[in-house]
N, C-alpha and C. Protein backbone atom coordinates (compact mmCIF):
# COMPACT_ATOMS: atom_id res chain seq x y z
N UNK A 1 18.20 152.13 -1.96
CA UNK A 1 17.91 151.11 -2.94
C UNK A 1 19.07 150.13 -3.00
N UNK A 2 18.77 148.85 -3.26
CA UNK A 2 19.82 147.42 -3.43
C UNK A 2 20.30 147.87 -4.98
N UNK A 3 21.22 149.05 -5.37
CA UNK A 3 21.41 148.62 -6.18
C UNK A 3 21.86 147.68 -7.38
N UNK A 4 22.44 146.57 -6.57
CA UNK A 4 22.71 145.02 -6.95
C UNK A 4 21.92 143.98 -6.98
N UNK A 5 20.50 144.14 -6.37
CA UNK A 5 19.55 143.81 -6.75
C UNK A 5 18.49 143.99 -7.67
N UNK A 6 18.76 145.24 -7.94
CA UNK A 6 18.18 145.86 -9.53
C UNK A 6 18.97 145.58 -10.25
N UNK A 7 20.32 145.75 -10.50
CA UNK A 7 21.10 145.14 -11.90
C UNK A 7 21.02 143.86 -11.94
N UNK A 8 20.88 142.98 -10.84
CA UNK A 8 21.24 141.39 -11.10
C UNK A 8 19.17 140.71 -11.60
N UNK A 9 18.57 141.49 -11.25
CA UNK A 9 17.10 141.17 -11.22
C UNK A 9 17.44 141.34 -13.37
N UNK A 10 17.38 142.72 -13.20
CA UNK A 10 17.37 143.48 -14.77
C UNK A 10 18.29 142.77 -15.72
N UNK A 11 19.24 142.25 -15.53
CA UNK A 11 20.52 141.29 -16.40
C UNK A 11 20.00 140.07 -16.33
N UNK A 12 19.33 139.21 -15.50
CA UNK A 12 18.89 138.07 -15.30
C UNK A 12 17.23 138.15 -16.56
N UNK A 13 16.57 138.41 -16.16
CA UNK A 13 15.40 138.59 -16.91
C UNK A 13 15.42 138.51 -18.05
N UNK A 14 16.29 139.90 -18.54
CA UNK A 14 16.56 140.27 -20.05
C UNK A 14 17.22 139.41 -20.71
N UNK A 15 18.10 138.84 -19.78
CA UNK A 15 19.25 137.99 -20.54
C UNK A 15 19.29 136.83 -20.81
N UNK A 16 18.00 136.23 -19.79
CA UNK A 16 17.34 134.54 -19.90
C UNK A 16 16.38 134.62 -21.23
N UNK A 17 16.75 133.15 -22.01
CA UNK A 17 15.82 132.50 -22.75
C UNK A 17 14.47 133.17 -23.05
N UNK A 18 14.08 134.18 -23.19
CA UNK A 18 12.12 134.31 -23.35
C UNK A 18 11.65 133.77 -24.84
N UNK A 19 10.76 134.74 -25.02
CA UNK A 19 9.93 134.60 -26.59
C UNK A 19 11.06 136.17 -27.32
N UNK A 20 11.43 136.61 -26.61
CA UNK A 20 11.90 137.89 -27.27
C UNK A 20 13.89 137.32 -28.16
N UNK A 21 14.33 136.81 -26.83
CA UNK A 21 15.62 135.94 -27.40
C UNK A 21 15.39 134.87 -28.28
N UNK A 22 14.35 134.26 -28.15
CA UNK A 22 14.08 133.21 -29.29
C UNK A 22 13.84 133.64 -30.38
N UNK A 23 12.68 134.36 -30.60
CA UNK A 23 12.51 135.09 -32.17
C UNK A 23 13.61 135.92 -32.07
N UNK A 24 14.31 136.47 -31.77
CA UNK A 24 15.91 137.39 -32.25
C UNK A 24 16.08 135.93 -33.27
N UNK A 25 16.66 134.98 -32.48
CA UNK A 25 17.75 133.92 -33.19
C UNK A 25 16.60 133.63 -34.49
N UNK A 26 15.75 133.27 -34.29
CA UNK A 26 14.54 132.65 -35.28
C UNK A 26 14.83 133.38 -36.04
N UNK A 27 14.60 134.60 -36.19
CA UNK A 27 14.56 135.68 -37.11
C UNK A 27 16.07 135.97 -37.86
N UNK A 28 17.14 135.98 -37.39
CA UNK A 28 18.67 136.06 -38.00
C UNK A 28 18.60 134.59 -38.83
N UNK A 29 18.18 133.83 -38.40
CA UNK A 29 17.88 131.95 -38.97
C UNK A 29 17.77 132.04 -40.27
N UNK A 30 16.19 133.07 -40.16
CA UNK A 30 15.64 133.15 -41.36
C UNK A 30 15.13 134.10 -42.01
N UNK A 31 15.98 135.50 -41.74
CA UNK A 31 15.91 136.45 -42.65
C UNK A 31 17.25 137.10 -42.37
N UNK A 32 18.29 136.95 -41.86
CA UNK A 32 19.40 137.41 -41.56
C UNK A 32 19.36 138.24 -40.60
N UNK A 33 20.87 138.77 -40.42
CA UNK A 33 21.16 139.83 -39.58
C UNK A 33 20.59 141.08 -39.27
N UNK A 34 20.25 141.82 -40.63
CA UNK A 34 19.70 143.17 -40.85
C UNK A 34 18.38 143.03 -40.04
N UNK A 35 17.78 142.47 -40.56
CA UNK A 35 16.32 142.13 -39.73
C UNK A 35 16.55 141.60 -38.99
N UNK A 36 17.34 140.61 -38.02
CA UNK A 36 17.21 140.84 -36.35
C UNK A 36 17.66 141.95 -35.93
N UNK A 37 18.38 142.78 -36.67
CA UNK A 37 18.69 144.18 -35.75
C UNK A 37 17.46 144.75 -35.82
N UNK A 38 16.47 145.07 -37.21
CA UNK A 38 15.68 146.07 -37.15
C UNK A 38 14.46 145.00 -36.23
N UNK A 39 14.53 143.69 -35.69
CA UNK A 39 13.47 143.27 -34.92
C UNK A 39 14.11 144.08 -33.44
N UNK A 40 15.28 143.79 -33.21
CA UNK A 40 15.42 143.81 -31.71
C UNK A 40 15.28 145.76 -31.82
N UNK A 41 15.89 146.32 -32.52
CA UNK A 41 15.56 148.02 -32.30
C UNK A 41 13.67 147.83 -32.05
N UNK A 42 12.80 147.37 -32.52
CA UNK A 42 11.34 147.30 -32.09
C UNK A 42 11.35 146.87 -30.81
N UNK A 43 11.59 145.70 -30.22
CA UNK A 43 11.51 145.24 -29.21
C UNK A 43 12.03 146.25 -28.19
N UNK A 44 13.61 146.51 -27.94
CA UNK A 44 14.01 147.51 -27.00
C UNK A 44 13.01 148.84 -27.33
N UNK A 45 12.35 148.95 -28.21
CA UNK A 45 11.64 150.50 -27.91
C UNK A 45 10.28 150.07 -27.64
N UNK A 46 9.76 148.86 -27.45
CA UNK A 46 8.48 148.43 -26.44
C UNK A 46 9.26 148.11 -25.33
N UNK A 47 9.93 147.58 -25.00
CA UNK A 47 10.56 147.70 -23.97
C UNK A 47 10.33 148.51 -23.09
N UNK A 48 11.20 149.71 -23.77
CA UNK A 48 11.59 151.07 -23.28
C UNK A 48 9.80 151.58 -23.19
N UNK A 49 9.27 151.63 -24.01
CA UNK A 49 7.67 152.07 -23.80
C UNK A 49 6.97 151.51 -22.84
N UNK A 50 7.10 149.99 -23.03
CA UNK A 50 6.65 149.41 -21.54
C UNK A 50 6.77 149.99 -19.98
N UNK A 51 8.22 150.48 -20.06
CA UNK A 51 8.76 150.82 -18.91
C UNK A 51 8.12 152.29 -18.14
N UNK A 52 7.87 152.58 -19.41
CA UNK A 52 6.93 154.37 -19.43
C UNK A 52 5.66 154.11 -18.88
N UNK A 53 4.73 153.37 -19.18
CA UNK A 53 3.56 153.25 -19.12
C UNK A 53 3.61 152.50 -17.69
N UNK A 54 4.39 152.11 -17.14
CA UNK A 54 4.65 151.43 -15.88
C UNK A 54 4.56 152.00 -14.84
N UNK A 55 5.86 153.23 -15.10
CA UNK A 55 5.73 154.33 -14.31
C UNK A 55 4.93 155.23 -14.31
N UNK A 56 4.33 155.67 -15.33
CA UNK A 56 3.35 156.55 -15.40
C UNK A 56 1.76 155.69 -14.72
N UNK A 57 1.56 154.54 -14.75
CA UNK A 57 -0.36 153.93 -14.52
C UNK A 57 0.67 153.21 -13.40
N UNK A 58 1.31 153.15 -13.15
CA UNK A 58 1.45 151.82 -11.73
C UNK A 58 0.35 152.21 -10.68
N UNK A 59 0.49 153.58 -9.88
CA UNK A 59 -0.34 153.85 -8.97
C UNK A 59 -1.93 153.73 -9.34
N UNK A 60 -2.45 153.60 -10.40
CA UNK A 60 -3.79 153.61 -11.33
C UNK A 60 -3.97 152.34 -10.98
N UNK A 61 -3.11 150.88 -11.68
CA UNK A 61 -2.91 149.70 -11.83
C UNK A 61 -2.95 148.94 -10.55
N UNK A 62 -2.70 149.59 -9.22
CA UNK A 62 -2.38 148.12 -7.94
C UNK A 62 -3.74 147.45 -7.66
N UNK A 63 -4.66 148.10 -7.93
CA UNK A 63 -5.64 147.74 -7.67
C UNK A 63 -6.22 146.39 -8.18
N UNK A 64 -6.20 146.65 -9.73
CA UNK A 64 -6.56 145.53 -10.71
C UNK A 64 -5.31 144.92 -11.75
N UNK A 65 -4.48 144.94 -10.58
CA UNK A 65 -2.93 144.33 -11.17
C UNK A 65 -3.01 143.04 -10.92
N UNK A 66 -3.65 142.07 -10.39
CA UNK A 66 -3.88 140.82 -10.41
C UNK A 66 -4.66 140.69 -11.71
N UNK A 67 -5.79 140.79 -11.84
CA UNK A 67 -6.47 140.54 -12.83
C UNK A 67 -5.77 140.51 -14.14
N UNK A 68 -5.13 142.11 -14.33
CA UNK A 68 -4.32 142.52 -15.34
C UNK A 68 -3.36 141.72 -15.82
N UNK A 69 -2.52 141.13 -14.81
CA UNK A 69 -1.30 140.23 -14.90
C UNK A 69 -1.73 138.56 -15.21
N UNK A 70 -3.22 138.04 -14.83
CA UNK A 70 -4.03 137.11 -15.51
C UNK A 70 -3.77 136.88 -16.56
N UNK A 71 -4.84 138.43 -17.09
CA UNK A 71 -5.20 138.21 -18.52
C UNK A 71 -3.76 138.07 -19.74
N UNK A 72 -2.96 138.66 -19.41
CA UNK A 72 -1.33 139.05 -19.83
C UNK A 72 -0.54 137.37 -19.93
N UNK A 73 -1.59 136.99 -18.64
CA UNK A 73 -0.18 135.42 -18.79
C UNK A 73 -0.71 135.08 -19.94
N UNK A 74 -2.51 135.10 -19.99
CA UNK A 74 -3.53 133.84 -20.43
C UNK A 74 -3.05 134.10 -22.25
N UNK A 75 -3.09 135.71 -22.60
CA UNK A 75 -2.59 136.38 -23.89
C UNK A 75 -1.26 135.56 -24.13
N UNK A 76 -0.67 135.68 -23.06
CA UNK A 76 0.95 135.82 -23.55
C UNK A 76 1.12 134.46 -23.60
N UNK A 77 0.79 133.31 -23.11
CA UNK A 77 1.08 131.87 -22.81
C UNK A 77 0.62 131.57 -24.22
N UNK A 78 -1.13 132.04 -24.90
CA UNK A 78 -1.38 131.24 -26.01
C UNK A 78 -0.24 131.65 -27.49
N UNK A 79 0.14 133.14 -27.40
CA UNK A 79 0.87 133.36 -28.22
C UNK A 79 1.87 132.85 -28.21
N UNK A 80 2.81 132.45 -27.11
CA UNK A 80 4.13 131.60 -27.53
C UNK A 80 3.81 129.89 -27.68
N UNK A 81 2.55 129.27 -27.68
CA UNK A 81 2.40 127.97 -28.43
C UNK A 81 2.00 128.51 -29.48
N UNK A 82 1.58 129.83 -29.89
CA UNK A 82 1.46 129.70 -31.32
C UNK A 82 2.94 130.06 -32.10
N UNK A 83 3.68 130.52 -31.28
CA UNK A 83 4.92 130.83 -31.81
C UNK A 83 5.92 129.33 -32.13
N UNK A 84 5.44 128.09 -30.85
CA UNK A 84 5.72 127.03 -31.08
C UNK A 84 5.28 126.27 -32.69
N UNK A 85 4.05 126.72 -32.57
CA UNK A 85 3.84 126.18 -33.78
C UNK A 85 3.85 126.65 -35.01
N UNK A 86 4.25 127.92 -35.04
CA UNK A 86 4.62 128.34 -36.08
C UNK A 86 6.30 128.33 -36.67
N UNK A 87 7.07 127.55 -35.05
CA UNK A 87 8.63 127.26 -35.52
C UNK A 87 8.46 125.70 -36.10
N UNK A 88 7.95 125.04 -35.68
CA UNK A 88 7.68 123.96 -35.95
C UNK A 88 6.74 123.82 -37.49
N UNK A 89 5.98 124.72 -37.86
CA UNK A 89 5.83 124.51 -39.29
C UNK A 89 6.78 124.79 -40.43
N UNK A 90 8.11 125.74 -39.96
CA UNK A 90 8.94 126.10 -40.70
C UNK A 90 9.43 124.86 -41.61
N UNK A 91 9.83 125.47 -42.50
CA UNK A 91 10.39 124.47 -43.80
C UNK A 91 11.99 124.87 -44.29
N UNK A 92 12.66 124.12 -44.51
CA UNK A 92 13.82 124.72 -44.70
C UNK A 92 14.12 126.21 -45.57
N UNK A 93 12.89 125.99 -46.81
CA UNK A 93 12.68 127.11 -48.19
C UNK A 93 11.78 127.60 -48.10
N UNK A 94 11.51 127.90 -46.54
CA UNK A 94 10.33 128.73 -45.99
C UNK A 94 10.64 129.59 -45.30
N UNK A 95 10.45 130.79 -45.67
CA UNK A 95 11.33 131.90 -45.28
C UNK A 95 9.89 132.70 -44.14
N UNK A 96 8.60 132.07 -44.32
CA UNK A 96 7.84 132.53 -43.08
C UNK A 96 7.11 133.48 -43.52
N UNK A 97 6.89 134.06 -42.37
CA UNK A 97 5.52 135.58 -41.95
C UNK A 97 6.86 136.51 -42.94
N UNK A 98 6.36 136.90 -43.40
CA UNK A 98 6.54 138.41 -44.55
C UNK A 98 6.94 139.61 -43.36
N UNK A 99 6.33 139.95 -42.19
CA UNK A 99 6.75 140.38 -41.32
C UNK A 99 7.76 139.88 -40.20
N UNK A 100 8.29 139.12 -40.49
CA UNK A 100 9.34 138.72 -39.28
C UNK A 100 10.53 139.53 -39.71
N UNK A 101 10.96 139.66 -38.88
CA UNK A 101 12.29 140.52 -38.75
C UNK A 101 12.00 142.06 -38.76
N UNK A 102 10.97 143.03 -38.37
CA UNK A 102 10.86 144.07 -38.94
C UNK A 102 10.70 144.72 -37.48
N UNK A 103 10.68 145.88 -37.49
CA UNK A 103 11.01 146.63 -36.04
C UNK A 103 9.15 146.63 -35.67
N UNK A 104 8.14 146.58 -36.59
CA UNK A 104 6.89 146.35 -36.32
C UNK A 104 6.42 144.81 -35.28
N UNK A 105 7.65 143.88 -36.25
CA UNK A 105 6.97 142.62 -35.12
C UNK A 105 7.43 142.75 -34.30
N UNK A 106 8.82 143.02 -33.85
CA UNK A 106 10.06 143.46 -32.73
C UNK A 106 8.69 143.95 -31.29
N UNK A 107 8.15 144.76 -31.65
CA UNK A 107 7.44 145.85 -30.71
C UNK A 107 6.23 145.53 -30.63
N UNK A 108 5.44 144.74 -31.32
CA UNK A 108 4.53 143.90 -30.79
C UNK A 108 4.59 142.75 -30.29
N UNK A 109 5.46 141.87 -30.43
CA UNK A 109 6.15 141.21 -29.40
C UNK A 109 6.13 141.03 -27.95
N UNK A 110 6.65 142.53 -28.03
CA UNK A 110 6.71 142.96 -26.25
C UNK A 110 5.13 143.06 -25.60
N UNK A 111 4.63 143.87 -26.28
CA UNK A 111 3.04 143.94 -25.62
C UNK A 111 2.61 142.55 -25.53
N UNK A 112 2.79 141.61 -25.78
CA UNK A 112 2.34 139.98 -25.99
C UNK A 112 3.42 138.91 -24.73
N UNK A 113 4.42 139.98 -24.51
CA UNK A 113 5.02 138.68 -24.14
C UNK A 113 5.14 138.50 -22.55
N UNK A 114 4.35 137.76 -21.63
CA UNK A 114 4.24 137.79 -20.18
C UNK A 114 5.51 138.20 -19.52
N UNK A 115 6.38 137.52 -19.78
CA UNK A 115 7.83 137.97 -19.29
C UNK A 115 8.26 139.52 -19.29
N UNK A 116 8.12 140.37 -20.23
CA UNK A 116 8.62 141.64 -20.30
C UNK A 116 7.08 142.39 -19.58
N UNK A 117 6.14 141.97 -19.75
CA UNK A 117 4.71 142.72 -19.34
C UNK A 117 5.08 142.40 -17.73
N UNK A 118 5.91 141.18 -17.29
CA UNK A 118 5.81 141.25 -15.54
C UNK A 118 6.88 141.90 -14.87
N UNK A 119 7.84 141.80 -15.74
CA UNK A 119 9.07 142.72 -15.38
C UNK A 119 8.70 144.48 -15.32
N UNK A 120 8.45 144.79 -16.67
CA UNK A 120 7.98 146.39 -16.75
C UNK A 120 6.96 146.75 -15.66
N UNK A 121 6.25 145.96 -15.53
CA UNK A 121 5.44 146.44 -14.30
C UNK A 121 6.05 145.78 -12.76
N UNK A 122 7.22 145.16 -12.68
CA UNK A 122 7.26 145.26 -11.29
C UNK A 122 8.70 145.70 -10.87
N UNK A 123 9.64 146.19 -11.74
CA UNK A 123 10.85 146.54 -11.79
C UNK A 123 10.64 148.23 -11.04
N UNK A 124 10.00 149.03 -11.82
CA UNK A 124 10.29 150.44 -11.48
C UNK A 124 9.61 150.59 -10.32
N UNK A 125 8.21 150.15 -9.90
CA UNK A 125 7.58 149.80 -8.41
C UNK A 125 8.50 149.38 -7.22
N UNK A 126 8.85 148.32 -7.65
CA UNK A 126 9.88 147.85 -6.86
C UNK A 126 10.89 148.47 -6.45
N UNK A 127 11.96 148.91 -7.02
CA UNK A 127 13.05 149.04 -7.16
C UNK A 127 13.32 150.70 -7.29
N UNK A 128 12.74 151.36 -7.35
CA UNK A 128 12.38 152.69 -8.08
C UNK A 128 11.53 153.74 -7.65
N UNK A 129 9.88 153.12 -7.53
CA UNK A 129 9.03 154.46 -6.83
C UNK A 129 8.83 154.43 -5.42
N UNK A 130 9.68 153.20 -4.70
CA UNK A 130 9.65 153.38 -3.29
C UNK A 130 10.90 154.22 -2.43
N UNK A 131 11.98 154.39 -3.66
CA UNK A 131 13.18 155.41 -3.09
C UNK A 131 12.70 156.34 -3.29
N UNK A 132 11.91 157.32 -5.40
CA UNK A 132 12.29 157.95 -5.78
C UNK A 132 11.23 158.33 -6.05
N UNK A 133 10.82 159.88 -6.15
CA UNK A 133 9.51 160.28 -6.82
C UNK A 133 10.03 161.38 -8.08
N UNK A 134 10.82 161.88 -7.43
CA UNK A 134 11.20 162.78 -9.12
C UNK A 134 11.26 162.14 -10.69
N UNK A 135 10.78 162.56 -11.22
CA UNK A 135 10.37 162.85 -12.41
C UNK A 135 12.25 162.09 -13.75
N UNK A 136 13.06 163.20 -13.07
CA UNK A 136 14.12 162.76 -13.17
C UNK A 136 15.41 161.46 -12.79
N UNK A 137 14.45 161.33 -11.74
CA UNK A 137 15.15 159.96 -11.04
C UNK A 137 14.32 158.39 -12.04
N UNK A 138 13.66 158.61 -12.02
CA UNK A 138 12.50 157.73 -12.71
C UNK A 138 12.91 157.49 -13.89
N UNK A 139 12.95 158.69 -14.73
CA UNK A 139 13.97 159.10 -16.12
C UNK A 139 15.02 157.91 -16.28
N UNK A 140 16.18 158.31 -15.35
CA UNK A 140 17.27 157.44 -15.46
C UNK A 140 16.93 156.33 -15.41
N UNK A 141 16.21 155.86 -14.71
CA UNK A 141 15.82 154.02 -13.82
C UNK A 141 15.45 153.60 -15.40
N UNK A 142 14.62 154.33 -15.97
CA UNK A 142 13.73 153.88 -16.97
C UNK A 142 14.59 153.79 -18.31
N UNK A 143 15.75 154.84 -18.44
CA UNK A 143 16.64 154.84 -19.72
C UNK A 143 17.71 153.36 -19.20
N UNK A 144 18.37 153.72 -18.33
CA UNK A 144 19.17 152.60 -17.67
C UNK A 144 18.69 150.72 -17.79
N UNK A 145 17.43 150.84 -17.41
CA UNK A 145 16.99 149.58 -17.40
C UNK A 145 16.58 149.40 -18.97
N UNK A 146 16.16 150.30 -19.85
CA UNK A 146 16.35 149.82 -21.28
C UNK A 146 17.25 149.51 -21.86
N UNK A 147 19.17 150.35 -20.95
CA UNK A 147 19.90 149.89 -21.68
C UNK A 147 20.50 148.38 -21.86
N UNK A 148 19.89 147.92 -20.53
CA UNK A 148 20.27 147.00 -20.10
C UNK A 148 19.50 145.78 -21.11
N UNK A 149 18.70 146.30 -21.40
CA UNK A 149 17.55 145.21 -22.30
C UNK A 149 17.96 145.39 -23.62
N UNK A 150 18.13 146.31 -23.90
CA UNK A 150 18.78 146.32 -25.44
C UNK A 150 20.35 145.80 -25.76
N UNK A 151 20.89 145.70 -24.43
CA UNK A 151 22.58 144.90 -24.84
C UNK A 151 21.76 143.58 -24.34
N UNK A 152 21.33 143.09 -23.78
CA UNK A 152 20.69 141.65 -23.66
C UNK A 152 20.38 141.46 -24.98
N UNK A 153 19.39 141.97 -25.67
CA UNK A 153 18.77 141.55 -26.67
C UNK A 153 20.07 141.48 -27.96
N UNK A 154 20.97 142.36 -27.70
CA UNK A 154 21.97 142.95 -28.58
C UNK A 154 22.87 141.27 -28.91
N UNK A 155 23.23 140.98 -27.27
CA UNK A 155 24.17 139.57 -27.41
C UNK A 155 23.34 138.63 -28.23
N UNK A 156 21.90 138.11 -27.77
CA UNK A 156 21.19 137.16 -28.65
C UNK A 156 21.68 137.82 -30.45
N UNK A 157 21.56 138.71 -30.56
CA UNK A 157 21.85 139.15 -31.81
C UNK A 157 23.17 139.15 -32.36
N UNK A 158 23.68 139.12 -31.79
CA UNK A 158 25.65 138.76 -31.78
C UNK A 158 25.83 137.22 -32.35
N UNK A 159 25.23 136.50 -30.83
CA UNK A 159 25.13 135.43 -30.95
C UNK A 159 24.38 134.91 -32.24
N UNK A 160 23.39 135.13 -32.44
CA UNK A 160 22.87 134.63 -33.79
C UNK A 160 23.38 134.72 -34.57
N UNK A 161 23.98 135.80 -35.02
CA UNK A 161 24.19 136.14 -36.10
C UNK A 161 25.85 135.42 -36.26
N UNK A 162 26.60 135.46 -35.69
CA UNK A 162 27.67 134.22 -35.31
C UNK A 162 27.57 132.89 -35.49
N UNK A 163 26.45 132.00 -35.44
CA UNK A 163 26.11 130.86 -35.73
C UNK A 163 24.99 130.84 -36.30
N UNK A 164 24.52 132.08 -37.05
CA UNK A 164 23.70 131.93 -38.46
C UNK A 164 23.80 130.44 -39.71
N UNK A 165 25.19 130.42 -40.05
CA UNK A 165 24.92 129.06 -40.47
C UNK A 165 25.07 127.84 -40.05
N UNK A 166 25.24 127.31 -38.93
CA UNK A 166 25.25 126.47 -37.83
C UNK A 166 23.69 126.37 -37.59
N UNK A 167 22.65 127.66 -37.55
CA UNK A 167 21.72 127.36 -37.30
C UNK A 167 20.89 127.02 -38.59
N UNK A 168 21.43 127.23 -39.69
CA UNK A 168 20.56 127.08 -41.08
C UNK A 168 20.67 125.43 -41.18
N UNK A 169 21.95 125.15 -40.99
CA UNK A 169 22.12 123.54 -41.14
C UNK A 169 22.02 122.60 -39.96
N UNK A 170 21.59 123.44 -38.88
CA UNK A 170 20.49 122.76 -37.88
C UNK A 170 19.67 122.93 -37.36
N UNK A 171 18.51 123.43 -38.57
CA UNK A 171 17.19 123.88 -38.72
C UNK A 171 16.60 122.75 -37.86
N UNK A 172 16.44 121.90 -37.84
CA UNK A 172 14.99 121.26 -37.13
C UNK A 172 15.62 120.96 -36.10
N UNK A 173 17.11 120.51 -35.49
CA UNK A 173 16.81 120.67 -34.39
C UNK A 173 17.54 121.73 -33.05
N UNK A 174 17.70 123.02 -34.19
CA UNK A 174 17.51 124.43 -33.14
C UNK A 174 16.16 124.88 -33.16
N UNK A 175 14.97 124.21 -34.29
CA UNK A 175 14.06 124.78 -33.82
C UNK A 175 13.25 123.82 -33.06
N UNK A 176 13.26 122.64 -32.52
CA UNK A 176 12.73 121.91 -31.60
C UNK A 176 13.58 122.39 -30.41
N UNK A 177 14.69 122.72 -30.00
CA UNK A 177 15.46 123.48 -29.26
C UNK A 177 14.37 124.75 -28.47
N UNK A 178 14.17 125.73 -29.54
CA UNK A 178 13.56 126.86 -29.49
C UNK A 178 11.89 126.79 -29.23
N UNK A 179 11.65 125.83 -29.48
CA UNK A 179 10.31 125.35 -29.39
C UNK A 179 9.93 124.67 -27.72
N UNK A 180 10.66 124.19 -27.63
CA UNK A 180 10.79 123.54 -26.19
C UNK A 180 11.27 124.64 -25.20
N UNK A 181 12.26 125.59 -25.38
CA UNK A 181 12.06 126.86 -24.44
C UNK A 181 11.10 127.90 -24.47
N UNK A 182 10.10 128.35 -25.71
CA UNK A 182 8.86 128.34 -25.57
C UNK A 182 7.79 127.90 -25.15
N UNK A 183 7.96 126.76 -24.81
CA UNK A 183 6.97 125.96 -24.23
C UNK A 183 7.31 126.11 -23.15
N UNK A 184 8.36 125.54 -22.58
CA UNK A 184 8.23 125.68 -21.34
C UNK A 184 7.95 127.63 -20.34
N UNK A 185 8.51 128.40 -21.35
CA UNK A 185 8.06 129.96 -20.58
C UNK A 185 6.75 129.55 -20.96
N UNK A 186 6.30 129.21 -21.34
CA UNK A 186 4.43 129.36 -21.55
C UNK A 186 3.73 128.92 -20.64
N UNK A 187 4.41 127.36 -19.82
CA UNK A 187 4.13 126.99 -18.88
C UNK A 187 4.29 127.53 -17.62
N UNK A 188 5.71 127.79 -17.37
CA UNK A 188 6.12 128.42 -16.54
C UNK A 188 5.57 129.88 -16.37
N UNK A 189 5.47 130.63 -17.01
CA UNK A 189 4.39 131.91 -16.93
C UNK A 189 3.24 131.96 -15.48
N UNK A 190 2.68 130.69 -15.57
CA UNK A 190 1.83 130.53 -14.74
C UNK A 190 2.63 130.08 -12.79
N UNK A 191 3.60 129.72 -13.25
CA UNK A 191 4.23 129.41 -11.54
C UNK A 191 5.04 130.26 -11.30
């Protein structure tokens, strides 16, 4: 295995711009710190679940993994313009969905978001069930590559929470910022 091609694939992914780094910051914006931690602990454990269900149905999945990965963009593309437009309705003394920040939205998130749905399914295939078939080898790939997603997600959360009020007093335009890198993964999804 390249193993420098699995860490630089796995650090790159996690660590670029998605819908998952954006709502981190969104969420520290506008419900603080505590709740982007308890969002991103949801997220890294869909993550980490994603990664399970990957390895476990991949061989089930090659078949109707086109289709699958379709329907996933077509899901995942409309939810981050709705995520656009739901940053864009924000109000300064609008503190939002009652659920943001909670380890519940954190982890539904992930099931929604094309980016982590194309990675989880082509990371451990790739990189993973063509060296390794044990049970235990798989194990590691699968704890390892979560850890890697949860200090990704961890820095956005650093970071936010570091320019928490930098971002309160440049509400409209970190969230036209955030809105425009949503848009564009929504687009981009498809190429």
């Amino acid at each position: 295995m390249n193993i420098l091609s699995y860490f630089l694939y796995t650090i790159v992914v996690t660590a670029t711009p998605g819908p998952t780094n954006i709502d981190i910051l969104n969420t520290i914006k506008n419900r603080g710190t505590k709740a982007g931690l308890r969002y991103t602990y949801g997220a890294s454990a869909a993550f980490f679940t994603l990664l399970i269900i990957s390895a476990i149905l991949n061989t089930f999945l090659v078949a109707i993994m086109p289709n699958l990965l379709i329907a996933m963009k077509l899901i995942g593309s409309v939810y981050m313009l709705y995520l656009v437009y739901m940053i864009f309705k924000k109000h300064d003394n609008d503190k939002g969905d009652i659920n943001l920040g909670t380890f519940k939205s954190g982890f539904k998130l992930q099931f929604l978001n094309p980016k982590v749905i194309t990675f989880t399914m082509t990371v451990i295939p790739t990189f993973v069930l063509v060296y390794y078939k044990s049970v235990s080898m798989i194990t590691i790939y699968i704890i390892v590559t979560s850890m890697i997603a949860m200090f990704a997600f961890s820095l956005w959360l650093i970071f936010g929470s570091l320019l928490q009020n930098f971002l309160r007093h440049h509400e409209l335009g970190m969230n036209i910022v955030m809105a425009i890198f949503l848009f564009y993964a929504a687009i981009m999804v498809w190429f």
